[in-house]
Protein backbone atom coordinates (compact mmCIF):
# COMPACT_ATOMS: atom_id res chain seq x y z
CA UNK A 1 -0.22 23.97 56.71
CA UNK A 2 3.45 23.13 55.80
CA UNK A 3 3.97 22.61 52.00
CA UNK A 4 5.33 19.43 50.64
CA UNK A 5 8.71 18.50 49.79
CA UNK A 6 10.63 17.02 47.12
CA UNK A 7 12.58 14.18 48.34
CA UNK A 8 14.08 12.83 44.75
CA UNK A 9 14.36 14.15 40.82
CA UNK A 10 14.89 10.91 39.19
CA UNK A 11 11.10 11.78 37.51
CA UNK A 12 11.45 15.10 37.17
CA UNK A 13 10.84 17.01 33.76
CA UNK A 14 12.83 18.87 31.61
CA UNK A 15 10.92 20.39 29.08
CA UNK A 16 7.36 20.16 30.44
CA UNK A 17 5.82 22.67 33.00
CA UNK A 18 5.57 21.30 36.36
CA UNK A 19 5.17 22.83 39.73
CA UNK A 20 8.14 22.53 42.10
CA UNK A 21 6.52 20.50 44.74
CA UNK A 22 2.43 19.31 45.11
CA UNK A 23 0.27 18.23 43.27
CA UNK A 24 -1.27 19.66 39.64
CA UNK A 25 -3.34 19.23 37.10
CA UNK A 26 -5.90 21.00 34.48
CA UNK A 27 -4.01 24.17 32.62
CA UNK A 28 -5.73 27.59 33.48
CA UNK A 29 -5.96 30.81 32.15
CA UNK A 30 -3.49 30.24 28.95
CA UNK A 31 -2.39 33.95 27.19
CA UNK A 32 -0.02 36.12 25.92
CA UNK A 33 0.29 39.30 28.07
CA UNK A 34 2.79 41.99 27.45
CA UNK A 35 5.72 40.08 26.24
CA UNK A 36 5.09 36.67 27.64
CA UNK A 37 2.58 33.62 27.48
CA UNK A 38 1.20 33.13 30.89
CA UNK A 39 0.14 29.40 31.75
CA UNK A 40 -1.56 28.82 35.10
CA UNK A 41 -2.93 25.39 36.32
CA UNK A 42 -4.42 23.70 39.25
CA UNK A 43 -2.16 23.20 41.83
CA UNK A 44 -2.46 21.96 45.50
CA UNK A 45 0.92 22.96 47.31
CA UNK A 46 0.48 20.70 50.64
CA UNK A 47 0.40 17.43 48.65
CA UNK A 48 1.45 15.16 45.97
CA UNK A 49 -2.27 14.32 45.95
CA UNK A 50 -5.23 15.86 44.66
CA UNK A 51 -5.99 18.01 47.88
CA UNK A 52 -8.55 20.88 48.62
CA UNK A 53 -8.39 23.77 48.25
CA UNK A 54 -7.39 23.77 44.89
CA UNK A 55 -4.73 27.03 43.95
CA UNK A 56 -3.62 28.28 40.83
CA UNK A 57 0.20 28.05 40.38
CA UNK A 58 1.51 30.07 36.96
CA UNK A 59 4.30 29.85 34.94
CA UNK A 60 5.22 32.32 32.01
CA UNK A 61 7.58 31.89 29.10
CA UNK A 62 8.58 34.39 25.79
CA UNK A 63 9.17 31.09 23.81
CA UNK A 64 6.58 28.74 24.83
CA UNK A 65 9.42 26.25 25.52
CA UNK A 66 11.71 28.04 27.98
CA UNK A 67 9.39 28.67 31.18
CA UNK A 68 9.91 30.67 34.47
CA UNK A 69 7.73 29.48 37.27
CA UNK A 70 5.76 32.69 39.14
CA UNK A 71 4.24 32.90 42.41
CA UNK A 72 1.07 31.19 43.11
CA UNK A 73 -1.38 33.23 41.13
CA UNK A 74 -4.71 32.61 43.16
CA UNK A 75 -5.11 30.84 46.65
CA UNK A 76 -8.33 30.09 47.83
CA UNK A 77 -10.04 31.25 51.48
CA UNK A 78 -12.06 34.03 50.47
CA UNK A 79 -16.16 34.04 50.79
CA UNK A 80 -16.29 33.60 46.93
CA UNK A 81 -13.92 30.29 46.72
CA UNK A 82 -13.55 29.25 50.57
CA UNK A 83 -12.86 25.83 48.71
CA UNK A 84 -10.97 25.96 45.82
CA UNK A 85 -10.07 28.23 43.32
CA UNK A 86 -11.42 25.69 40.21
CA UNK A 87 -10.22 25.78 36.57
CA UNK A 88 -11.17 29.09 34.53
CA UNK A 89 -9.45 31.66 31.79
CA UNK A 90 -7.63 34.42 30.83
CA UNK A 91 -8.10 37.59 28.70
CA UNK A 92 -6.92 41.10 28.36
CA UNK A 93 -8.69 44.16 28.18
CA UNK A 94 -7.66 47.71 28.94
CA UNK A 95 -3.88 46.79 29.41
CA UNK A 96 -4.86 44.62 32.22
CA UNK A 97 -4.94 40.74 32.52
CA UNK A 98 -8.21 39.19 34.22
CA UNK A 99 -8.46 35.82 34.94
CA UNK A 100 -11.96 34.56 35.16
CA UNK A 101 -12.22 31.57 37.39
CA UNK A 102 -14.71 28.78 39.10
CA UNK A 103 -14.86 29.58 42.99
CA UNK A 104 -15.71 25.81 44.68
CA UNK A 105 -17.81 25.76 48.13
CA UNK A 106 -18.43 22.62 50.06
CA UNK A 107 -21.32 21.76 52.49
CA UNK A 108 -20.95 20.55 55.38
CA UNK A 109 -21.90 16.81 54.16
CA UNK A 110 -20.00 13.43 53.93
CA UNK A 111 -21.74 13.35 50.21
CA UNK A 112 -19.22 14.35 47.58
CA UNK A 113 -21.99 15.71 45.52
CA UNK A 114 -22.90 18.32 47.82
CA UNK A 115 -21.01 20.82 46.56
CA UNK A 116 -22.06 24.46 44.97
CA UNK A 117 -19.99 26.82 42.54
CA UNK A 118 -19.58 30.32 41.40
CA UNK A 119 -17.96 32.37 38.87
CA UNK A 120 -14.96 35.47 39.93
CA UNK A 121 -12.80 37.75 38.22
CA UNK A 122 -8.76 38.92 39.41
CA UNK A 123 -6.96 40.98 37.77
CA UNK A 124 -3.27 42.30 37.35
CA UNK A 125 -1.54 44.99 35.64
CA UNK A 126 2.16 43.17 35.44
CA UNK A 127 0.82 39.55 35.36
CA UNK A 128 2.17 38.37 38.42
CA UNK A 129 0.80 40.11 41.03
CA UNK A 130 -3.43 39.51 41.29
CA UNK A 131 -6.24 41.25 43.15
CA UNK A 132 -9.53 39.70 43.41
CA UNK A 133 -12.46 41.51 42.39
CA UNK A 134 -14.17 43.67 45.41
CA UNK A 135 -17.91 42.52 44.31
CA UNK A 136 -17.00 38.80 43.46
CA UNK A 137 -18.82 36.87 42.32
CA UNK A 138 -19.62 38.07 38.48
CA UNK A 139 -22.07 35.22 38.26
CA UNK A 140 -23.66 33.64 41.70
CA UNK A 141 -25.89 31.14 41.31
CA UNK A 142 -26.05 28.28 37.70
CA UNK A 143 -29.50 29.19 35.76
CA UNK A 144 -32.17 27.74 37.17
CA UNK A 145 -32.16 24.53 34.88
CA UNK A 146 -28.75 23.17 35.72
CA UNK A 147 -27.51 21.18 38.76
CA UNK A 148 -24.29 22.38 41.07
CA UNK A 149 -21.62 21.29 38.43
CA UNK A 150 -21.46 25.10 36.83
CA UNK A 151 -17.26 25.93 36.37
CA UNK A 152 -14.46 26.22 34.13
CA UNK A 153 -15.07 29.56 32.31
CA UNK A 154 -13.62 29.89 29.03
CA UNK A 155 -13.58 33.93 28.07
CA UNK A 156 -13.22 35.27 24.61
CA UNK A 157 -13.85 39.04 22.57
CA UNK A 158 -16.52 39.20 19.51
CA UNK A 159 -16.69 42.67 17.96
CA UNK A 160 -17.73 44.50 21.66
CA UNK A 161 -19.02 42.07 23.71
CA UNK A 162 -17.06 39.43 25.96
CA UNK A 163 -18.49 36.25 25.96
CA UNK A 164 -18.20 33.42 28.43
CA UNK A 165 -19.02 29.37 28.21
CA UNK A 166 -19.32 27.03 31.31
CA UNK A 167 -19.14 23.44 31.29
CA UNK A 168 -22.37 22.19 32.96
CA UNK A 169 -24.51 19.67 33.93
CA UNK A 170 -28.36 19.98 33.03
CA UNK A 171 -31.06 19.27 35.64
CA UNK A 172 -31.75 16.20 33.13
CA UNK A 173 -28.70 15.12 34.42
CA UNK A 174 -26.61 15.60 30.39
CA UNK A 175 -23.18 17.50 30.08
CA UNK A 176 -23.68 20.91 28.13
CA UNK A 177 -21.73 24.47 27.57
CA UNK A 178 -23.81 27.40 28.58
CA UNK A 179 -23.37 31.38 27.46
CA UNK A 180 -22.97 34.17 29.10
CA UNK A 181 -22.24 37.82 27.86
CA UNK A 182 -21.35 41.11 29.17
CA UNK A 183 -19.80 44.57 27.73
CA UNK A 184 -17.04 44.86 30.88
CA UNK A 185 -16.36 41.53 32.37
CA UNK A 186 -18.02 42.31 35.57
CA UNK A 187 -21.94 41.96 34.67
CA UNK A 188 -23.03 39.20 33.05
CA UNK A 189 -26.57 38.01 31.38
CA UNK A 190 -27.53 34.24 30.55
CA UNK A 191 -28.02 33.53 27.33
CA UNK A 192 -28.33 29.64 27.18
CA UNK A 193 -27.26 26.37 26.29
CA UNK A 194 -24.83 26.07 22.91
CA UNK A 195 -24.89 22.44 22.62
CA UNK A 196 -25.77 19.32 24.65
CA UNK A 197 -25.26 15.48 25.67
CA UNK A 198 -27.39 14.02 22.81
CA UNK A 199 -26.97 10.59 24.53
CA UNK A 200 -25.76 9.59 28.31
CA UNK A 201 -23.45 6.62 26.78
CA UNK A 202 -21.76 8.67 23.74
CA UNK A 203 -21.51 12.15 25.20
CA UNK A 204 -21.07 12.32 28.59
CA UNK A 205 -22.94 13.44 31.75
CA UNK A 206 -20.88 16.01 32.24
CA UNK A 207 -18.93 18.39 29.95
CA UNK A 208 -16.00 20.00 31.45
CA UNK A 209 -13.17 22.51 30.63
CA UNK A 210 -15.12 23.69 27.12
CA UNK A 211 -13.43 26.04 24.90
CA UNK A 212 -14.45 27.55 21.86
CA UNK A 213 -12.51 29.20 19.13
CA UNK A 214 -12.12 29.72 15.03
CA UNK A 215 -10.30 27.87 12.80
CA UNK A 216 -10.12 29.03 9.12
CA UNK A 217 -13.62 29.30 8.66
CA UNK A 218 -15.02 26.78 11.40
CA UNK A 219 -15.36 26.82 14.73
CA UNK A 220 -14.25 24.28 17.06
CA UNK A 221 -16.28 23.73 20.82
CA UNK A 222 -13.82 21.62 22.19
CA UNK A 223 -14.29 20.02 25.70
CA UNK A 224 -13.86 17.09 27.95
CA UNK A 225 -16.65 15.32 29.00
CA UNK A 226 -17.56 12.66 31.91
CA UNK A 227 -19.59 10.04 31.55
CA UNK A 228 -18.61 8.41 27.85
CA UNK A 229 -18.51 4.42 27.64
CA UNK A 230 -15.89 2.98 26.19
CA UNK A 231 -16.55 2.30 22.24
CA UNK A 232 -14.74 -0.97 20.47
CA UNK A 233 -11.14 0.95 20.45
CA UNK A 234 -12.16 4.57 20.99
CA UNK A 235 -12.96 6.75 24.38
CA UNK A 236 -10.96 4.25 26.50
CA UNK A 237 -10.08 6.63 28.98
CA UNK A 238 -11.81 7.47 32.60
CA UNK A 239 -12.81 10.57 30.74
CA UNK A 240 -12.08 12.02 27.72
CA UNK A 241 -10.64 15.37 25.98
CA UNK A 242 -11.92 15.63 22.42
CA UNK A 243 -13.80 18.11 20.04
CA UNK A 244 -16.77 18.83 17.70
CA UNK A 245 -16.02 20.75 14.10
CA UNK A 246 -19.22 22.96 13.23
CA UNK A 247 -20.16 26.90 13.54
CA UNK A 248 -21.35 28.90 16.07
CA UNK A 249 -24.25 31.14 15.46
CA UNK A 250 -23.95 34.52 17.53
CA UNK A 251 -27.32 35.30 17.00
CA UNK A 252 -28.87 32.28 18.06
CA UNK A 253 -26.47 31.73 20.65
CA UNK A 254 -25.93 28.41 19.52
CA UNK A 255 -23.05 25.82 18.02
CA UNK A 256 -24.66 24.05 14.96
CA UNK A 257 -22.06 20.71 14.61
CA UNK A 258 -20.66 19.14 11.44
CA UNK A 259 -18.75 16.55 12.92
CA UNK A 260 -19.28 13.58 15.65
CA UNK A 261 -17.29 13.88 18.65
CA UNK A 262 -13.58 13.12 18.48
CA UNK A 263 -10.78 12.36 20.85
CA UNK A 264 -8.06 14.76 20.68
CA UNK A 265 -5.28 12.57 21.77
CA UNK A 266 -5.37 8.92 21.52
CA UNK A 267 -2.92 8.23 24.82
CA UNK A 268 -3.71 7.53 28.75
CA UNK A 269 -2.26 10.50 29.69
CA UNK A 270 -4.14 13.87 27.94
CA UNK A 271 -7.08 16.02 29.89
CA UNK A 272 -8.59 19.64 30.74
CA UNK A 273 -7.19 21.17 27.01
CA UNK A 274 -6.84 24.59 26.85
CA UNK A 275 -6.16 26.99 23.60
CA UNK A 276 -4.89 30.78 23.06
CA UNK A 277 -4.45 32.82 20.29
CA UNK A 278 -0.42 34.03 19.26
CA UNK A 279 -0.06 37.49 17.92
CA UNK A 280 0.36 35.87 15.27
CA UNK A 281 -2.66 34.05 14.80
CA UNK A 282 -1.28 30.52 15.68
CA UNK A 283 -4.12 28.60 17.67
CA UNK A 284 -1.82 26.37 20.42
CA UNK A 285 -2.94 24.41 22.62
CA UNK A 286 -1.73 22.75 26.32
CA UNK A 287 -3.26 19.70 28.37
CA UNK A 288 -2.58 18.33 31.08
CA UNK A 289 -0.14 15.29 30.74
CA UNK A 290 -2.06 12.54 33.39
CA UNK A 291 -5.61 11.52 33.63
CA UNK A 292 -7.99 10.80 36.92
CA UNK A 293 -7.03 7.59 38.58
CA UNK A 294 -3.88 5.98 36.64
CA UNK A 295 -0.64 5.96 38.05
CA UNK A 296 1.43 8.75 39.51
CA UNK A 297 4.50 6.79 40.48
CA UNK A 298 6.01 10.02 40.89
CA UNK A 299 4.28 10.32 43.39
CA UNK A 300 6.75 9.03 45.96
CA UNK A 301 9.19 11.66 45.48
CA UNK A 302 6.68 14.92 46.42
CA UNK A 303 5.33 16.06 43.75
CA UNK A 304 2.59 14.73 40.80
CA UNK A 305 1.50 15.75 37.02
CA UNK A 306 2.64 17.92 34.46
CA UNK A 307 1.58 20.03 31.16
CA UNK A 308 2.14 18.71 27.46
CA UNK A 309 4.38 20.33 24.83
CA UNK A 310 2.20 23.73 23.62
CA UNK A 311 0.76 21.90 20.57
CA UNK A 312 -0.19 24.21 17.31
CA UNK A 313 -4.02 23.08 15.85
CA UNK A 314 -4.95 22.85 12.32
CA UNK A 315 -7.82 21.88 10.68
CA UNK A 316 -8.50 19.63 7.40
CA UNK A 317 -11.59 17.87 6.35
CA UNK A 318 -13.18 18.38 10.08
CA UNK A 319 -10.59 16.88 11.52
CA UNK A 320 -7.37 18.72 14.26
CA UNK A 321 -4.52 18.10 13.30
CA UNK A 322 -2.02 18.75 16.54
CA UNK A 323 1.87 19.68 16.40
CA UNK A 324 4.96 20.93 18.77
CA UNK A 325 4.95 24.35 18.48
CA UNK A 326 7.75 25.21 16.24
CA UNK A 327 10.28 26.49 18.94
CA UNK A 328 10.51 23.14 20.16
CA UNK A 329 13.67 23.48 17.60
CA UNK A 330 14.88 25.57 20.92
CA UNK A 331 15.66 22.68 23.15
CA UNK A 332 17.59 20.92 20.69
CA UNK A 333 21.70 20.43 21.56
CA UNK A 334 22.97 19.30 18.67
CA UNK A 335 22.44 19.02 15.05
CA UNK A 336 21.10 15.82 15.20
CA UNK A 337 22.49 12.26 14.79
CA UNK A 338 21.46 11.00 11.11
CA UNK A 339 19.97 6.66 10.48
CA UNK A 340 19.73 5.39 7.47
CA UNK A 341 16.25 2.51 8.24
CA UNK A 342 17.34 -0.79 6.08
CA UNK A 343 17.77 -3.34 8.64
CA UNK A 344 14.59 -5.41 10.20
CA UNK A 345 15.85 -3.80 13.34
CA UNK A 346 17.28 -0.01 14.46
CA UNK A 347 18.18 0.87 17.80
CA UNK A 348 17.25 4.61 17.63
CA UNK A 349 18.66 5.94 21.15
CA UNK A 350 20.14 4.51 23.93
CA UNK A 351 22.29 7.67 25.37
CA UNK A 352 20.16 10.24 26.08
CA UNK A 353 17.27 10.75 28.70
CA UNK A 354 16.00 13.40 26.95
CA UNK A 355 15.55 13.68 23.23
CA UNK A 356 13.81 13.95 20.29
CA UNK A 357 13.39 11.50 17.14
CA UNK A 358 12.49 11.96 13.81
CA UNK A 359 11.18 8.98 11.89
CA UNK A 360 10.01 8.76 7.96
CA UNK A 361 9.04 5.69 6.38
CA UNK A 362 8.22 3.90 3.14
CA UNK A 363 5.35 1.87 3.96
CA UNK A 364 4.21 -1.46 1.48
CA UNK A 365 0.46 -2.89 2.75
CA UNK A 366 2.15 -5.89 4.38
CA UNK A 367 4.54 -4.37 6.90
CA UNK A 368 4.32 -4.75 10.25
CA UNK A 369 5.83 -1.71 12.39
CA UNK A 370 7.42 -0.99 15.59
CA UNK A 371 8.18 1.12 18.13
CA UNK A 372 9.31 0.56 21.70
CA UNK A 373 10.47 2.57 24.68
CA UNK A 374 12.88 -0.35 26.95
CA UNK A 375 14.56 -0.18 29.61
CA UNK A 376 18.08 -0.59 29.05
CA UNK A 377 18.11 -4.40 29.76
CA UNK A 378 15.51 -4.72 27.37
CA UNK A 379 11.86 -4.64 29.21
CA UNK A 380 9.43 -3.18 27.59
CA UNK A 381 7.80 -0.23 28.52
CA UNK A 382 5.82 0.91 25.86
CA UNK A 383 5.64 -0.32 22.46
CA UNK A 384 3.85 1.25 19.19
CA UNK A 385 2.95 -0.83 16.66
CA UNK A 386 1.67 -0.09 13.60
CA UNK A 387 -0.26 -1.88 10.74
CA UNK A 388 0.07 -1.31 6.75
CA UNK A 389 -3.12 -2.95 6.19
CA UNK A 390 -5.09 -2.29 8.54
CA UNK A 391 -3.57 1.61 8.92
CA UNK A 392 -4.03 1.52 12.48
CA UNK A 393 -1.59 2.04 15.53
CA UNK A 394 -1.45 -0.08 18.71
CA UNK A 395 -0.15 1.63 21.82
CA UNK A 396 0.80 -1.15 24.84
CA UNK A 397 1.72 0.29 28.18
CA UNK A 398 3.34 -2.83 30.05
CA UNK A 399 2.71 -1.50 33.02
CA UNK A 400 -0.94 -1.25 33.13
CA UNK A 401 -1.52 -4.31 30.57
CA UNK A 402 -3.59 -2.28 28.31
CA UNK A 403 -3.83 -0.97 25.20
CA UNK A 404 -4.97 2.53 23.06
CA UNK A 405 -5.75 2.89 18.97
CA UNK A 406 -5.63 5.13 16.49
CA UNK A 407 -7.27 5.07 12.86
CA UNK A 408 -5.23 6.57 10.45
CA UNK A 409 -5.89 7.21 6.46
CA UNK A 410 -4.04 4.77 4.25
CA UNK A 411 -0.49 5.80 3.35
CA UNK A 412 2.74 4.94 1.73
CA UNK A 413 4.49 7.18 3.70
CA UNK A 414 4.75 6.53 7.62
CA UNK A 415 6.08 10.23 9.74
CA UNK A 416 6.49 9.75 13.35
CA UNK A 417 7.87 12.71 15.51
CA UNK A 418 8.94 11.03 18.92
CA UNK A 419 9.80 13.44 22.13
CA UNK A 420 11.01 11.19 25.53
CA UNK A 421 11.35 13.56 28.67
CA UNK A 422 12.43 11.90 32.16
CA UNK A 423 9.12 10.39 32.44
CA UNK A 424 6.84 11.27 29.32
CA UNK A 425 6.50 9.94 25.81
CA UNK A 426 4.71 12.33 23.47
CA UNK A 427 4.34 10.87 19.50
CA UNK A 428 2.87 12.94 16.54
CA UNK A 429 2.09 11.25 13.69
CA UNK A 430 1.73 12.15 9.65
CA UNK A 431 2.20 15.61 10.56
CA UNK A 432 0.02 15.51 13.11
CA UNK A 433 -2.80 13.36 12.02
CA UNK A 434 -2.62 11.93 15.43
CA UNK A 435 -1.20 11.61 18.69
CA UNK A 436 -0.59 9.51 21.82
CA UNK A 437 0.33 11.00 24.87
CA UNK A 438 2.03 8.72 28.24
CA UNK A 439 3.69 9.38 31.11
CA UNK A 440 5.84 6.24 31.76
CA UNK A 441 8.30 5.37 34.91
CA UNK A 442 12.39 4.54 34.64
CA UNK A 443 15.29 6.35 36.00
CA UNK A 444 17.57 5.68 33.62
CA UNK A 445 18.26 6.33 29.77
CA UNK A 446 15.58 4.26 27.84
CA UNK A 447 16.37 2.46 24.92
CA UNK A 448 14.08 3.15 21.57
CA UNK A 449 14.63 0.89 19.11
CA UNK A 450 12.19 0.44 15.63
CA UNK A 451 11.67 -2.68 13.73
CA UNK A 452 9.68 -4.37 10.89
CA UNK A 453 8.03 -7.50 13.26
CA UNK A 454 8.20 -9.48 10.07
CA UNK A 455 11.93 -9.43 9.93
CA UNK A 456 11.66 -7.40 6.84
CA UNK A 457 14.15 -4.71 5.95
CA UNK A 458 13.04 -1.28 6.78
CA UNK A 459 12.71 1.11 4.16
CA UNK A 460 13.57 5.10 5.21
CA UNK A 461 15.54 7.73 7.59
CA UNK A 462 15.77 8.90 11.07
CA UNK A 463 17.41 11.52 12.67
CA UNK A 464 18.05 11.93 16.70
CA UNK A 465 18.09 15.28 18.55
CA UNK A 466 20.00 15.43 22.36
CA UNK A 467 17.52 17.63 23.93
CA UNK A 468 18.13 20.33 27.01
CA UNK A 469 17.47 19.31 30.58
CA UNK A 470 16.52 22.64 31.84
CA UNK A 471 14.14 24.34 30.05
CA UNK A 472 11.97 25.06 33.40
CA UNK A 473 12.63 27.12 36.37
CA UNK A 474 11.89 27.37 39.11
């Protein structure tokens, strides 16, 4: 099978991780491993569509920012993923990095259903090389309870004993994360559900991609699950990536929440989350930057999706708070071009394809806020508007007529930190409070302009960053 080709760059990314040709999506297997972080995702090389089987292509970087793509990590074939190598982890133990992943097998059946899935190990002692375990696979068969959706493993170390989480689907037909434990990553014993769909509608039927780690003194399971209905202005996504804030119980095997569920990113364009731990203790976190179904107008040129900025996770009053990792400062070319905000209207960039803007505002009740990505004759593309008295943001995407929220508490004080790649919009808000993430389509140098809608003077500073081109390689 002859891999695909690219046949233009007008779309292509200069500070996200992308594949060089094909298709990708969810990020796999996210670590730090002898000197650099490792990233691996989903990737079908013979398409800019989803295809089968399903590879994993890697990247690694010392910076998080500056990345070097690898060889393809795993490709598929073998009796324990004839179909796919699906979404998994990574961890390190003995000097040597294993990546623990979901091997997919299809029946011969028209029925996309009819499907069944394992769990296998690989492992490599320079992290670029990988052998596949001789007695795959770790974990056969789902328990006994659960129907064929049983992948995604998500691998972690507590005192002496690994511990692994599934995303799964119980024979009930509700999304749940299951537990498994072993002392040497190669046998593994059930030891049942953490948490559960509490309701079809609000939770999902299935929960995918889990991942559970500590925070101060919480712990956060966070997931994406299939299945939610839309909500007034939340969970209006296919499917969702979001998180509950509680604490898991090792000796009950079970996560005890304190908190509803909660999107993670309030944009189309955010799935499949992933978290590791820096040596330093920083939890970060990558998603993939599209979403099931909406448009890949890139497409057309050979190739399709891409990973977000590594984001750094917080945690205040149960709720994430989600920022660029810090050596984002890295891509920066300049010192920055300095606004001063007192006109209705500020035309923040026009020059640059690639950049970076930092916005702080005085905010009264009555103002009316806004922020638009245009094309340079002036058609909107995206606009961002924000409310004083209502504290809420309004994301429109012209070119899918529709619209995404985000709740914010009341404040005086508006901070938005603004990063436009070739085709990506990524906006953190009050340090992180929130975020929307889009992929949007124009080969040219947008236009992003702020203004009070009320023809009121604006009241505060901004300061514009040229940003590199070239961060990935490939």
């Amino acid at each position: 099978m002859e891999k695909v080709q690219l046949t233009s760059e007008k779309f292509r990314l200069g500070y996200h991780v992308m594949a060089p040709y094909g298709w990708i999506n969810d990020p796999n297997g996210f670590c730090y491993f002898k000197g650099y972080y490792h990233i691996f995702y989903q990737y079908y090389p013979y398409s800019e569509n989803v295809g089968s089987p399903m590879h994993w292509g890697h990247a690694r970087s010392k910076d998080l920012i500056h990345w070097e793509t690898l060889p393809i990590a795993l490709t598929p074939g073998d009796p324990e993923d004839k179909d796919g190598c699906f979404s998994g982890s990574a961890i390190v133990k003995d000097d040597t990095l294993y990546l623990i992943y979901t091997g997919h097998h299809l029946n011969d059946s028209d029925d996309s259903e009819d499907f069944w899935e394992n769990q296998n190990i690989a492992y490599s002692t320079d992290g670029v090389h990988f052998t596949k375990y001789a007695q795959n696979p770790v974990i056969a068969t789902p328990p006994a309870d659960n129907t064929q959706h049983f992948r995604d493993p998500k691998v972690w170390q507590y005192k002496d004993v690994y511990y692994m989480i599934l995303g799964s689907q119980s024979k009930d037909g509700l999304g749940r994360v299951i537990l498994y434990k072993s002392k040497d990553l190669e046998q593994w014993s059930y030891l049942g559900e953490v948490d559960k769909s509490q309701d079809l509608i609000k939770e999902g039927f299935m929960w995918e991609c889990p991942d559970l780690f500590k925070l101060n003194d919480q712990h956060v399971l966070l997931l994406s699950p299939q299945g939610i209905e839309p909500d007034n202005k939340r969970f209006l996504n296919l499917f969702q990536t979001g998180y509950f804030v509680g604490q898991f119980d090792y000796a009950q095997h079970h996560f005890n929440r304190q908190s509803c569920f909660r999107e993670l990113d309030n944009g189309h364009d955010f799935y499949a989350a992933q978290t590791t731990t820096t040596p330093d203790g920083r939890n970060v976190l990558i998603g993939w930057m599209n979403m099931w179904e909406n448009n890949m107008l890139e497409q057309e040129d050979g190739w399709s999706g891409a990973l977000t900025l590594p984001r750094t996770l917080e945690i205040k009053n149960n709720h994430l708070y989600m920022n660029p990792i810090d050596t984002v400062k890295n891509l920066r070319l300049d010192s920055g071009h300095t606004l001063t905000l007192e006109n209705d209207n500020t035309i923040l960039s026009t020059e640059y394809r690639l950049f970076e803007a930092e916005v702080l505002l005085d905010i009264k009740a009555e103002d009316n806020i806004r922020l638009s990505l245009l094309t340079q004759t002036g058609t909107n593309l995206i606009t961002l508007d924000f409310s004083g008295n209502k504290a809420l943001f309004t994301l429109y995407r012209k070119d899918y007529d529709d619209y995404r929220y985000a709740q914010v508490a009341p404040t005086k004080e508006l901070k938005l930190r603004i990063f436009v790649d070739k085709s990506s919009l990524e906006i953190f808000i009050n340090d992180g409070e929130k975020c929307f993430t889009e992929r949007y389509y124009y080969p040219d140098k947008p236009q992003l302009v702020l203004e009070n809608t009320d023809n009121q003077p604006l009241s505060g500073s901004a300061k514009v960053y040229k940003l590199k081109g070239d961060a990935i390689q490939f």
